[in-house]
PDB file of N, CA and C in Angstrom:
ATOM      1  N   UNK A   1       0.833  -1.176   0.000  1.00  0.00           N
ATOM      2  CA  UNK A   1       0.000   0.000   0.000  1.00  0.00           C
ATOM      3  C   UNK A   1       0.876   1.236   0.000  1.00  0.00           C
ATOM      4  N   UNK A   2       0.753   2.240  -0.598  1.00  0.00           N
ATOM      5  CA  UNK A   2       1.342   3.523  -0.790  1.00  0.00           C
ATOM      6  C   UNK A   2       0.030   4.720  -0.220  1.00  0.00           C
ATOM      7  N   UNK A   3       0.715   5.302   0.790  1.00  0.00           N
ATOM      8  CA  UNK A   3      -0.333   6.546   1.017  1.00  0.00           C
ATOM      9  C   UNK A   3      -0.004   7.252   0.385  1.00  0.00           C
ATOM     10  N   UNK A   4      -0.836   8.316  -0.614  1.00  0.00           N
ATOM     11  CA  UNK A   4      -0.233   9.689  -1.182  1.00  0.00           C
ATOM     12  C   UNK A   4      -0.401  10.889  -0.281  1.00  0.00           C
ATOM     13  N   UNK A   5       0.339  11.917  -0.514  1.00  0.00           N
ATOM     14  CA  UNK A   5       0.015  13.137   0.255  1.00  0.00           C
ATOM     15  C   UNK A   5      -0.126  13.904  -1.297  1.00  0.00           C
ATOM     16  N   UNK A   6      -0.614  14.845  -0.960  1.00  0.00           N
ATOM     17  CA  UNK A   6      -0.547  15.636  -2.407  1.00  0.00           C
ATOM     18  C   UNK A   6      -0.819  17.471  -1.604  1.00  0.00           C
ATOM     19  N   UNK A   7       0.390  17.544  -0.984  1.00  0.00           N
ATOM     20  CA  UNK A   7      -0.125  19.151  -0.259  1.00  0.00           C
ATOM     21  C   UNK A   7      -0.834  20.034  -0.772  1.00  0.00           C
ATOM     22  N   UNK A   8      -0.341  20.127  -1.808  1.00  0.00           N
ATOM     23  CA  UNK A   8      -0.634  21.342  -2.854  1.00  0.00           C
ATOM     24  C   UNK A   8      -2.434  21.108  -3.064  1.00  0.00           C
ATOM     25  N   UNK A   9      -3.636  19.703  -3.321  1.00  0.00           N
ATOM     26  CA  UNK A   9      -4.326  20.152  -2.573  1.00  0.00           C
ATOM     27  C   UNK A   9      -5.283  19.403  -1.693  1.00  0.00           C
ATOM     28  N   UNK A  10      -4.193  19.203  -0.399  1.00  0.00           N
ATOM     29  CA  UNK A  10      -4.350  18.887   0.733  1.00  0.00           C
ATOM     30  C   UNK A  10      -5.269  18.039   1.071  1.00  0.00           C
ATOM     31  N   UNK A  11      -4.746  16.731   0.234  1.00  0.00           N
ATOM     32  CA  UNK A  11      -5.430  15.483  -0.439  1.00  0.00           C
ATOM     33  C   UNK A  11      -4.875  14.691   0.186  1.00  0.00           C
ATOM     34  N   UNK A  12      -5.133  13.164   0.666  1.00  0.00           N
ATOM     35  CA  UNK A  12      -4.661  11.869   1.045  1.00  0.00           C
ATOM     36  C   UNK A  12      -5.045  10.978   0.414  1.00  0.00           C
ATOM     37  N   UNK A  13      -4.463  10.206  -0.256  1.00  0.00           N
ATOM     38  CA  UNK A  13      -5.010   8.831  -1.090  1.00  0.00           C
ATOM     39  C   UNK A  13      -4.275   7.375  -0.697  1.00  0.00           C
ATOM     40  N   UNK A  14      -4.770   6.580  -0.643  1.00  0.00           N
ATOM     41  CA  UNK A  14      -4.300   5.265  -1.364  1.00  0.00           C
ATOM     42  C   UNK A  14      -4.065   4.345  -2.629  1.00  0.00           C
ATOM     43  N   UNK A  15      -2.805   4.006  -2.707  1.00  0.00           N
ATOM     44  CA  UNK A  15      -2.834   3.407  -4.054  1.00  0.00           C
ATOM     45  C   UNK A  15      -2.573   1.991  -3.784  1.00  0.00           C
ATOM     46  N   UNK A  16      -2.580   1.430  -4.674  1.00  0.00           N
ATOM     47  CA  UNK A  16      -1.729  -0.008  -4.470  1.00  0.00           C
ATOM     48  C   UNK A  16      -2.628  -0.990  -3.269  1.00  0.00           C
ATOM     49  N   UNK A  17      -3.979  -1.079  -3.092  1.00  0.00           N
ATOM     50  CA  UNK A  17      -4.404  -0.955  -2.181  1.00  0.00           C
ATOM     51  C   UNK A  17      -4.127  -2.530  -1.568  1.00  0.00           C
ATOM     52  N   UNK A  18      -4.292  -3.577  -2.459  1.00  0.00           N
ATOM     53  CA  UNK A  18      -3.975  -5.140  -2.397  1.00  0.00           C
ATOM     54  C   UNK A  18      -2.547  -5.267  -1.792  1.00  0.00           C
ATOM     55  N   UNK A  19      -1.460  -4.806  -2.099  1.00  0.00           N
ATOM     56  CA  UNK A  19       0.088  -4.968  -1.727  1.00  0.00           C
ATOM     57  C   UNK A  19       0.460  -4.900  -0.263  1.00  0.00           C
ATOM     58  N   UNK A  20       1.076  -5.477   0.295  1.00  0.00           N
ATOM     59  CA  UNK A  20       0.961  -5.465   1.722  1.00  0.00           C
ATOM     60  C   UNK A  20       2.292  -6.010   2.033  1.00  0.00           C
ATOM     61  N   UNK A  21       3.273  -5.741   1.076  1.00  0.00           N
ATOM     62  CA  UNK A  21       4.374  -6.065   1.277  1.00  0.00           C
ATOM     63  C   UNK A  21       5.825  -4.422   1.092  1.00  0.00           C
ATOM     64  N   UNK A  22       5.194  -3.405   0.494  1.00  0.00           N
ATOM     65  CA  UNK A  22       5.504  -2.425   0.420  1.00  0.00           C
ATOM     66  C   UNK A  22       4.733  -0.932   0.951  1.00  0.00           C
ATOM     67  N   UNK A  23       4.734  -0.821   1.930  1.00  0.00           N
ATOM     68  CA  UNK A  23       3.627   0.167   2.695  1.00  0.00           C
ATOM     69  C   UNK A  23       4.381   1.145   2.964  1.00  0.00           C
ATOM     70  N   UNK A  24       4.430   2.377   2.361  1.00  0.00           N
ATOM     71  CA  UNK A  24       5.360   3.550   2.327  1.00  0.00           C
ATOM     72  C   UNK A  24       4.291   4.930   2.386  1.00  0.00           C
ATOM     73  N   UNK A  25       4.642   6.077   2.851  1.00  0.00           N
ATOM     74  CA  UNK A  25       4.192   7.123   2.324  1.00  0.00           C
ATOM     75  C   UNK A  25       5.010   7.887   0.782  1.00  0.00           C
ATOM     76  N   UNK A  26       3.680   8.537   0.360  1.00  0.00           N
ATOM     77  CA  UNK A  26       4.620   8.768  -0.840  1.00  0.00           C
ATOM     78  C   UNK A  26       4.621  10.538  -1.004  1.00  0.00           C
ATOM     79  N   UNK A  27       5.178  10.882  -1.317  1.00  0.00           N
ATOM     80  CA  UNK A  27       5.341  13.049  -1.348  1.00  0.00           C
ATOM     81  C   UNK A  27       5.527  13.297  -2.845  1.00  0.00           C
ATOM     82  N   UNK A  28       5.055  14.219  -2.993  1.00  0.00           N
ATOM     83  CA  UNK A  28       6.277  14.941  -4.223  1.00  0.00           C
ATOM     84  C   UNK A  28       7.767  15.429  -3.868  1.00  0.00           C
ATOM     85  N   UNK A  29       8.207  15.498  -4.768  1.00  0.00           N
ATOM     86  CA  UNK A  29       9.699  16.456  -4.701  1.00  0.00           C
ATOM     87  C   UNK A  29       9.794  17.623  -3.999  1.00  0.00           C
ATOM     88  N   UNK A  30      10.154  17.891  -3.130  1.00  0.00           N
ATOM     89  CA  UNK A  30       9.767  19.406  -3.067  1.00  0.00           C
ATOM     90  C   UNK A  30       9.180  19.799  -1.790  1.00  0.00           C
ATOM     91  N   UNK A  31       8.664  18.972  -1.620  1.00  0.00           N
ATOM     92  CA  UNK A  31       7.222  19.006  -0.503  1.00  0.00           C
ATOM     93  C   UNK A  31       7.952  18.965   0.634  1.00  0.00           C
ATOM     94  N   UNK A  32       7.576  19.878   1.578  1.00  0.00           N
ATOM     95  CA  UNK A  32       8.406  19.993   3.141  1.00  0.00           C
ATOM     96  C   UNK A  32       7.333  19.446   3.781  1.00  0.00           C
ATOM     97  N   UNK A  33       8.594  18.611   4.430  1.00  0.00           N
ATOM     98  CA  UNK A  33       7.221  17.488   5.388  1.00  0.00           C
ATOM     99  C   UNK A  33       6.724  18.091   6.669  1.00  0.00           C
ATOM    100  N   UNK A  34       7.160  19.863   7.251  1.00  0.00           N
ATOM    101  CA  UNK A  34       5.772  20.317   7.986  1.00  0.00           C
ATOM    102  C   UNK A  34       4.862  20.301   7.343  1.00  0.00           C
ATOM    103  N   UNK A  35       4.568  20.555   6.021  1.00  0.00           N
ATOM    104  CA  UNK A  35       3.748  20.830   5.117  1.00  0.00           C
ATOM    105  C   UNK A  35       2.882  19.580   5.230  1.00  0.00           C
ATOM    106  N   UNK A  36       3.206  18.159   4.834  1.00  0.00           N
ATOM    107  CA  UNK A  36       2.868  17.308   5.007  1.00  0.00           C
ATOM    108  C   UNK A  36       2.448  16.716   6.002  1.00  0.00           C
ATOM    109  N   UNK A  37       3.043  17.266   7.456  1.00  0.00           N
ATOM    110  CA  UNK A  37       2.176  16.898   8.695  1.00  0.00           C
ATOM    111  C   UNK A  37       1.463  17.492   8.733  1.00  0.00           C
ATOM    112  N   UNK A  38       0.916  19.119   8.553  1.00  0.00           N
ATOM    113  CA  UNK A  38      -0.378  19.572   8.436  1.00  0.00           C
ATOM    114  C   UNK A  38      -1.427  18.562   8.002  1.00  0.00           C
ATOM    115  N   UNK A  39      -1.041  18.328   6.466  1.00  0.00           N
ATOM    116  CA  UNK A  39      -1.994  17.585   5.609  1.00  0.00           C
ATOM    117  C   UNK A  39      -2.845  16.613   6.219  1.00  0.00           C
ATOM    118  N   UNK A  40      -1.809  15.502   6.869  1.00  0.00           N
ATOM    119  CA  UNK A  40      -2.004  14.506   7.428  1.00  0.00           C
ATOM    120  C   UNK A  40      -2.728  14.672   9.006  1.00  0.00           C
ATOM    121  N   UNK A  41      -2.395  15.579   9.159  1.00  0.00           N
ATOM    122  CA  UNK A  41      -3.011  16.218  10.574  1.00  0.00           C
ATOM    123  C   UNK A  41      -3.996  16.659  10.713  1.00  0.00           C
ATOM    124  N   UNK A  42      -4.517  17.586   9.949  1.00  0.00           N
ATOM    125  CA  UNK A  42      -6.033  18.165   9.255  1.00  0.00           C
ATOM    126  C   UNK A  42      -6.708  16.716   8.301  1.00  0.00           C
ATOM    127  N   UNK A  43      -6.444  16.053   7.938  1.00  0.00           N
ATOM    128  CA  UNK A  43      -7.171  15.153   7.295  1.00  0.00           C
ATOM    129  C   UNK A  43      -7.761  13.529   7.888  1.00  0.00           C
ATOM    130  N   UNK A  44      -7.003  13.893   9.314  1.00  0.00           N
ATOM    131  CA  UNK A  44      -7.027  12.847  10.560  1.00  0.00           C
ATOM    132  C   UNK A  44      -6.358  11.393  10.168  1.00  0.00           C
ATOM    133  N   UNK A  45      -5.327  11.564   9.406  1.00  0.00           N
ATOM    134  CA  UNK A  45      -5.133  10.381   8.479  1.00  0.00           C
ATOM    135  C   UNK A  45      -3.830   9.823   9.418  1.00  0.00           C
ATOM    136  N   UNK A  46      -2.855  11.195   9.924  1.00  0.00           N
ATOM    137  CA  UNK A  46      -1.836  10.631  10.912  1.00  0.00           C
ATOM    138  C   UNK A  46      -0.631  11.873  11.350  1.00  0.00           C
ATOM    139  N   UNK A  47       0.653  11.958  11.211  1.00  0.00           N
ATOM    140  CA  UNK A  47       1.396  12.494  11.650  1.00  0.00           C
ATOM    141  C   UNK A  47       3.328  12.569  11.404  1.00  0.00           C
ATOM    142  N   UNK A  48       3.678  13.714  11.062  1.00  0.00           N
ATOM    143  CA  UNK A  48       5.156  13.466  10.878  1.00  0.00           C
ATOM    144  C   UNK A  48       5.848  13.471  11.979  1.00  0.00           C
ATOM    145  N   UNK A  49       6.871  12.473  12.919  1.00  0.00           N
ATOM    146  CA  UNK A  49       7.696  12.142  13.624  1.00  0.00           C
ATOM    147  C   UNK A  49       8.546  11.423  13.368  1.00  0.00           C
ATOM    148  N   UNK A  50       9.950  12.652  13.354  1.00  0.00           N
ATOM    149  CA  UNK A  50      11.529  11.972  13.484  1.00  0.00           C
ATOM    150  C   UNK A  50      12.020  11.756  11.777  1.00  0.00           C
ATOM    151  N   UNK A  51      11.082  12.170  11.226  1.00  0.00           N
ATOM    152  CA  UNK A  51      10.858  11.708   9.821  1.00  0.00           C
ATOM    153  C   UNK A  51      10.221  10.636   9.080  1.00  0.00           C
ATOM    154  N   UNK A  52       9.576   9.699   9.992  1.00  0.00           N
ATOM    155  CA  UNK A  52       9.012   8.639   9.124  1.00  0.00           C
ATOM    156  C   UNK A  52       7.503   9.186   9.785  1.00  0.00           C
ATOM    157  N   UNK A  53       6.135   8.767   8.571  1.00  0.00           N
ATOM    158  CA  UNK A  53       4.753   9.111   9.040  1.00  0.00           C
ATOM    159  C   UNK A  53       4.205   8.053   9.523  1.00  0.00           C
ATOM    160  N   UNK A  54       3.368   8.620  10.914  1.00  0.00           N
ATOM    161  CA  UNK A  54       2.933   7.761  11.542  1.00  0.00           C
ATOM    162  C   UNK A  54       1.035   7.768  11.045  1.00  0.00           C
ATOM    163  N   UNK A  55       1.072   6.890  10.533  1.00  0.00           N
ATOM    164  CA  UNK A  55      -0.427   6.397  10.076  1.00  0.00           C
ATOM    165  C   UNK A  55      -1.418   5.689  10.824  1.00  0.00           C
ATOM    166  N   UNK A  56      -2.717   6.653  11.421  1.00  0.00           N
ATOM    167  CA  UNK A  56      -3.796   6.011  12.365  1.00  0.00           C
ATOM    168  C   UNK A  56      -4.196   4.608  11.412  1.00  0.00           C
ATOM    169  N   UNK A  57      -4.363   3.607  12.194  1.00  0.00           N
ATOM    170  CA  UNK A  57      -5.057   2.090  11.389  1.00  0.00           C
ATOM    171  C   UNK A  57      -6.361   2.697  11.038  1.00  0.00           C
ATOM    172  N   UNK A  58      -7.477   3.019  11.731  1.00  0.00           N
ATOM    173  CA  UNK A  58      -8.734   3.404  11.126  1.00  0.00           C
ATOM    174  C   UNK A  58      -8.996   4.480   9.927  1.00  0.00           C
ATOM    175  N   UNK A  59      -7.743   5.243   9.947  1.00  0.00           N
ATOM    176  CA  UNK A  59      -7.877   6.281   8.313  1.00  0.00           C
ATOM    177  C   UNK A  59      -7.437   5.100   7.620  1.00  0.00           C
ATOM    178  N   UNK A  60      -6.308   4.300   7.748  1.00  0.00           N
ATOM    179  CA  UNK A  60      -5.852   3.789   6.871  1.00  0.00           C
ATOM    180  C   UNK A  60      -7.014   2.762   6.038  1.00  0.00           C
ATOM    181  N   UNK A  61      -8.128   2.099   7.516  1.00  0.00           N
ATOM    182  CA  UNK A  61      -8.962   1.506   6.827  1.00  0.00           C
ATOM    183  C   UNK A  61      -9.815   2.276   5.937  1.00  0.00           C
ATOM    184  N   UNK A  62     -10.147   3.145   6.480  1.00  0.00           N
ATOM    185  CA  UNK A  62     -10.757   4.313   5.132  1.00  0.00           C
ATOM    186  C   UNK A  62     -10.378   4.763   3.829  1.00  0.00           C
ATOM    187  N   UNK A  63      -9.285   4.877   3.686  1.00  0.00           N
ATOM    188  CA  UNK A  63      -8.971   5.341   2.692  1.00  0.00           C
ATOM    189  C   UNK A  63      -8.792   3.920   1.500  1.00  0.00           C
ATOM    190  N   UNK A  64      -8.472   2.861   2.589  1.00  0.00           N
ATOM    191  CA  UNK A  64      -8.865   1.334   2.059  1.00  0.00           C
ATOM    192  C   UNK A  64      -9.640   1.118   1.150  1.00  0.00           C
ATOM    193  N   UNK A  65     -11.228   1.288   1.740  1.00  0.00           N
ATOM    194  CA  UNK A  65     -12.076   1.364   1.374  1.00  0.00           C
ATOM    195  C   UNK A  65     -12.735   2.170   0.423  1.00  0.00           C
ATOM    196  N   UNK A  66     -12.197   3.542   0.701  1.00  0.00           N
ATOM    197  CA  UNK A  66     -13.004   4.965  -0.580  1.00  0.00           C
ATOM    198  C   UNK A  66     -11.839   3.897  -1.826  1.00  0.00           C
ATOM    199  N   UNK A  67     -10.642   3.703  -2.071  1.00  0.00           N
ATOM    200  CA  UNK A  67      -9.506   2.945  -2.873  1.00  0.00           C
ATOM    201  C   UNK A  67     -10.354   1.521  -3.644  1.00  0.00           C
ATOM    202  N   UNK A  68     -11.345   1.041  -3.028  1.00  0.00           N
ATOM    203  CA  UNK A  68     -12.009  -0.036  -3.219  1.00  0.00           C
ATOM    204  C   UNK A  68     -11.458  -1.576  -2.774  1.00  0.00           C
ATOM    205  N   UNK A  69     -10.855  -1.449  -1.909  1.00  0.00           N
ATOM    206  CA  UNK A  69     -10.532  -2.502  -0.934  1.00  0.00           C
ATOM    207  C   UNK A  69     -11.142  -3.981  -1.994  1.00  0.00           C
ATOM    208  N   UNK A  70     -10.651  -5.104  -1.527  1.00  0.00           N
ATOM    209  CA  UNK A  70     -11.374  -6.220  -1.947  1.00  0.00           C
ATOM    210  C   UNK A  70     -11.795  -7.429  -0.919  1.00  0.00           C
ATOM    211  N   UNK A  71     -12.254  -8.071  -0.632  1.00  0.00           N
ATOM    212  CA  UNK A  71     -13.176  -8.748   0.403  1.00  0.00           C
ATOM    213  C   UNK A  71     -12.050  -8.987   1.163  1.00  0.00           C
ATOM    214  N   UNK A  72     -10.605  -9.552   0.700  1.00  0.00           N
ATOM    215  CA  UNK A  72      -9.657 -10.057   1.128  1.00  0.00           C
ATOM    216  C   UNK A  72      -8.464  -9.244   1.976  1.00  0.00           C
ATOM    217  N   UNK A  73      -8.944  -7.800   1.900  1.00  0.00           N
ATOM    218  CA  UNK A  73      -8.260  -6.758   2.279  1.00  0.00           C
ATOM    219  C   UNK A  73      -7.468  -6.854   3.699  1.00  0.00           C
ATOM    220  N   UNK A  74      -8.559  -7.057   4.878  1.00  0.00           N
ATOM    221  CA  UNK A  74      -8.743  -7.062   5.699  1.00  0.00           C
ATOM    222  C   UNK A  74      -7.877  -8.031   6.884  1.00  0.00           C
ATOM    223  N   UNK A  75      -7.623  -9.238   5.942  1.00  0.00           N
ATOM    224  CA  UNK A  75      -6.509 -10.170   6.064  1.00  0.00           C
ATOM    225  C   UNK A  75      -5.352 -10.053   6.008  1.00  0.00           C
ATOM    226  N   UNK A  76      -5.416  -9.554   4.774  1.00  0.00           N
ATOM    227  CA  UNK A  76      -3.988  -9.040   4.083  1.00  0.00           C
ATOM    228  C   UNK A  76      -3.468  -8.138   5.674  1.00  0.00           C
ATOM    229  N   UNK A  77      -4.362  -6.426   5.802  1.00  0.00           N
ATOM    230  CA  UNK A  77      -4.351  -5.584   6.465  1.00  0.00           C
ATOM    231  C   UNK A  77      -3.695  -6.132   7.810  1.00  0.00           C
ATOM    232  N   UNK A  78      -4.559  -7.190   8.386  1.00  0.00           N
ATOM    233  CA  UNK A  78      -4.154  -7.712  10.049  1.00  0.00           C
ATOM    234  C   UNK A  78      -2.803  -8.300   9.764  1.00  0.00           C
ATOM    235  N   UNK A  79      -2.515  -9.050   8.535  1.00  0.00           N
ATOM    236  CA  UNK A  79      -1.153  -9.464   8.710  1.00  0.00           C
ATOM    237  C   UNK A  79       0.104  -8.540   9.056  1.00  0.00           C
ATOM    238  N   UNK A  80      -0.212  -7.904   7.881  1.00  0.00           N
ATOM    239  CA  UNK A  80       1.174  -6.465   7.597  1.00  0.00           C
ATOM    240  C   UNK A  80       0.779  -5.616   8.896  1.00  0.00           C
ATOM    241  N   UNK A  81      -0.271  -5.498  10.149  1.00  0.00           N
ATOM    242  CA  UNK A  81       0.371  -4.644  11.252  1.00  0.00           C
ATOM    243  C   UNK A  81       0.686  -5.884  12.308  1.00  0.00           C
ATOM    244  N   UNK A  82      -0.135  -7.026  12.569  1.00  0.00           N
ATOM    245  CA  UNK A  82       1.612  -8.219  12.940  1.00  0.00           C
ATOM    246  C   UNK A  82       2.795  -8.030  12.748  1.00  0.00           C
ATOM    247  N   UNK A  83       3.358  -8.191  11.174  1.00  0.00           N
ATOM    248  CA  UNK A  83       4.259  -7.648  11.077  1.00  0.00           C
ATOM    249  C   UNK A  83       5.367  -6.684  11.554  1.00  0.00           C
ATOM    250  N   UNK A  84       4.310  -5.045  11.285  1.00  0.00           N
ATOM    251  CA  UNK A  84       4.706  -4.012  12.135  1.00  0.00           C
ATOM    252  C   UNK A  84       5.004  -3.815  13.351  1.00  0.00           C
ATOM    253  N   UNK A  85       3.736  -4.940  14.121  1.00  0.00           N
ATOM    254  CA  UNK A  85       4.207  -4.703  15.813  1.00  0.00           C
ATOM    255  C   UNK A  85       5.268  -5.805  15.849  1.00  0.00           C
ATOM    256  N   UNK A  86       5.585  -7.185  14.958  1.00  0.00           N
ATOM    257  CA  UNK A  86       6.626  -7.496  15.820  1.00  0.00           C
ATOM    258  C   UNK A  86       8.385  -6.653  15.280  1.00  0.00           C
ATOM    259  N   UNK A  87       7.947  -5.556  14.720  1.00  0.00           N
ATOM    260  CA  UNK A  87       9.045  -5.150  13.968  1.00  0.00           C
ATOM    261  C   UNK A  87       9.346  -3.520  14.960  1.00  0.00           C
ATOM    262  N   UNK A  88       8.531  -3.653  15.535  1.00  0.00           N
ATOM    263  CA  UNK A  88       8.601  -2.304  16.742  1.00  0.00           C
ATOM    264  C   UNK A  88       7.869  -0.954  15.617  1.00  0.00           C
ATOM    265  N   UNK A  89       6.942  -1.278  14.578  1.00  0.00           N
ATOM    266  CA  UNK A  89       6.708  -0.040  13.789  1.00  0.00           C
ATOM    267  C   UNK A  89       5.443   0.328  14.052  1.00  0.00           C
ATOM    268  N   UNK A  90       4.601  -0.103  14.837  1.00  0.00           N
ATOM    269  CA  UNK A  90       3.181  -0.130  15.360  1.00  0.00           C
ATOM    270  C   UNK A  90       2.714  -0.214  17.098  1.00  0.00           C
ATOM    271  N   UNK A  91       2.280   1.121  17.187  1.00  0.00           N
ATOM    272  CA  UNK A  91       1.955   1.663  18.568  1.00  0.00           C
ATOM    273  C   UNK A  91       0.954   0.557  18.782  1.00  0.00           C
ATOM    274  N   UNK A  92       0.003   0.354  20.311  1.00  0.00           N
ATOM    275  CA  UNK A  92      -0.519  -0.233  20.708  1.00  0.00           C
ATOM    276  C   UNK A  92      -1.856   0.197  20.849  1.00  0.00           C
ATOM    277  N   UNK A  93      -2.117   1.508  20.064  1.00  0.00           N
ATOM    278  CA  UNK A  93      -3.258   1.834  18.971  1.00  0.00           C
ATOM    279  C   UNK A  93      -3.281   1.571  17.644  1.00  0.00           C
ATOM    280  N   UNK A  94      -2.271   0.719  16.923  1.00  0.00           N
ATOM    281  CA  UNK A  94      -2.558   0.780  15.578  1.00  0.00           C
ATOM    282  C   UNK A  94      -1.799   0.985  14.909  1.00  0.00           C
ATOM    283  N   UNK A  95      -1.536   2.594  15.246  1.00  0.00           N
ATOM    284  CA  UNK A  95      -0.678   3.429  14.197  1.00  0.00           C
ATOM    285  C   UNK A  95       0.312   2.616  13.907  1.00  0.00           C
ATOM    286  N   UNK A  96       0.523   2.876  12.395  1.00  0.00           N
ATOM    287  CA  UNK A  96       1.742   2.279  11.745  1.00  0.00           C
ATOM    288  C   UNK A  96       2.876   3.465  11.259  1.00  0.00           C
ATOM    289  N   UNK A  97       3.926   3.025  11.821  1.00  0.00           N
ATOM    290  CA  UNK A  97       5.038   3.615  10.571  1.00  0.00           C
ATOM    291  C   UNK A  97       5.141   3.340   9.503  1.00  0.00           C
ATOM    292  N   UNK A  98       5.747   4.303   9.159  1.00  0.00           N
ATOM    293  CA  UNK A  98       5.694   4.271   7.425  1.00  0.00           C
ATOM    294  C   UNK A  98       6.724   5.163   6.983  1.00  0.00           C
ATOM    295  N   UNK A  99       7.989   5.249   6.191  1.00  0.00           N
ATOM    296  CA  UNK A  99       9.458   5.653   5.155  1.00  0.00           C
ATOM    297  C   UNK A  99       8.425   6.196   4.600  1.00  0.00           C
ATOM    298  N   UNK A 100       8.735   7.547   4.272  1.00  0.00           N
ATOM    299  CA  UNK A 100       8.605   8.549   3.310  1.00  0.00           C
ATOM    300  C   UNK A 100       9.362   8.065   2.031  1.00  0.00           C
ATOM    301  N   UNK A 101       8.425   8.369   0.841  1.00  0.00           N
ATOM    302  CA  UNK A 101       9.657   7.926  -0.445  1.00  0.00           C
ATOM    303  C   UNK A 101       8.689   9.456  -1.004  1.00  0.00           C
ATOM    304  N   UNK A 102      10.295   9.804  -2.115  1.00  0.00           N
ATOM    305  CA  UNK A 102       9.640  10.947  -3.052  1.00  0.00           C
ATOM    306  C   UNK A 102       9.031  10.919  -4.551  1.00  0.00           C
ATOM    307  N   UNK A 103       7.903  11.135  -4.659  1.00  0.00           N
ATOM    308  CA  UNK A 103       7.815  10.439  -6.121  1.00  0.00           C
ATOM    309  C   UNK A 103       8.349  11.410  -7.178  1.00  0.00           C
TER     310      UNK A 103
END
């Protein structure tokens, strides 16, 4: 899964919504990531700390879903934050980390 930010206008998306083996945030070039914690902050989606974004699980299921999720999503979803918590990248609400990449 790839979250988009798109500051410019102060948009959050999901792409890639099936993949659960590459879960990144994604920016433009350019884009200053206060800028991007606003976004993410006003859009209740999550938060910039230390440099990597921290992503609430329940936006993430949302944006899942507006993305068109598939029955199987949900599986996929519980695996990859297993994953995360046994990898220390997932608070004990959810939130996931997530590497900034620039597109």
């Amino acid at each position: 899964m790839i979250v988009t930010v798109e500051p410019a206008e102060k948009a959050v998306g999901l792409t890639e919504v099936d993949d659960f083996t590459a879960f990144h945030v994604q920016i433009p070039p350019g884009a200053e990531m206060s800028t991007v914690d606003t976004v993410l902050r006003e859009t209740g989606v999550g938060s910039v700390e230390d440099g990597y974004v921290w992503v609430r699980g329940p936006a993430l299921e949302a944006l899942a879903a507006a993305a068109g999720a598939g029955d199987g999503w949900r599986d996929g979803y519980q695996a990859m934050v297993g994953y995360a918590r046994r990898k220390g990248w997932c608070r004990p609400d959810g939130t996931i980390r997530a590497h900034v990449q620039r597109a």
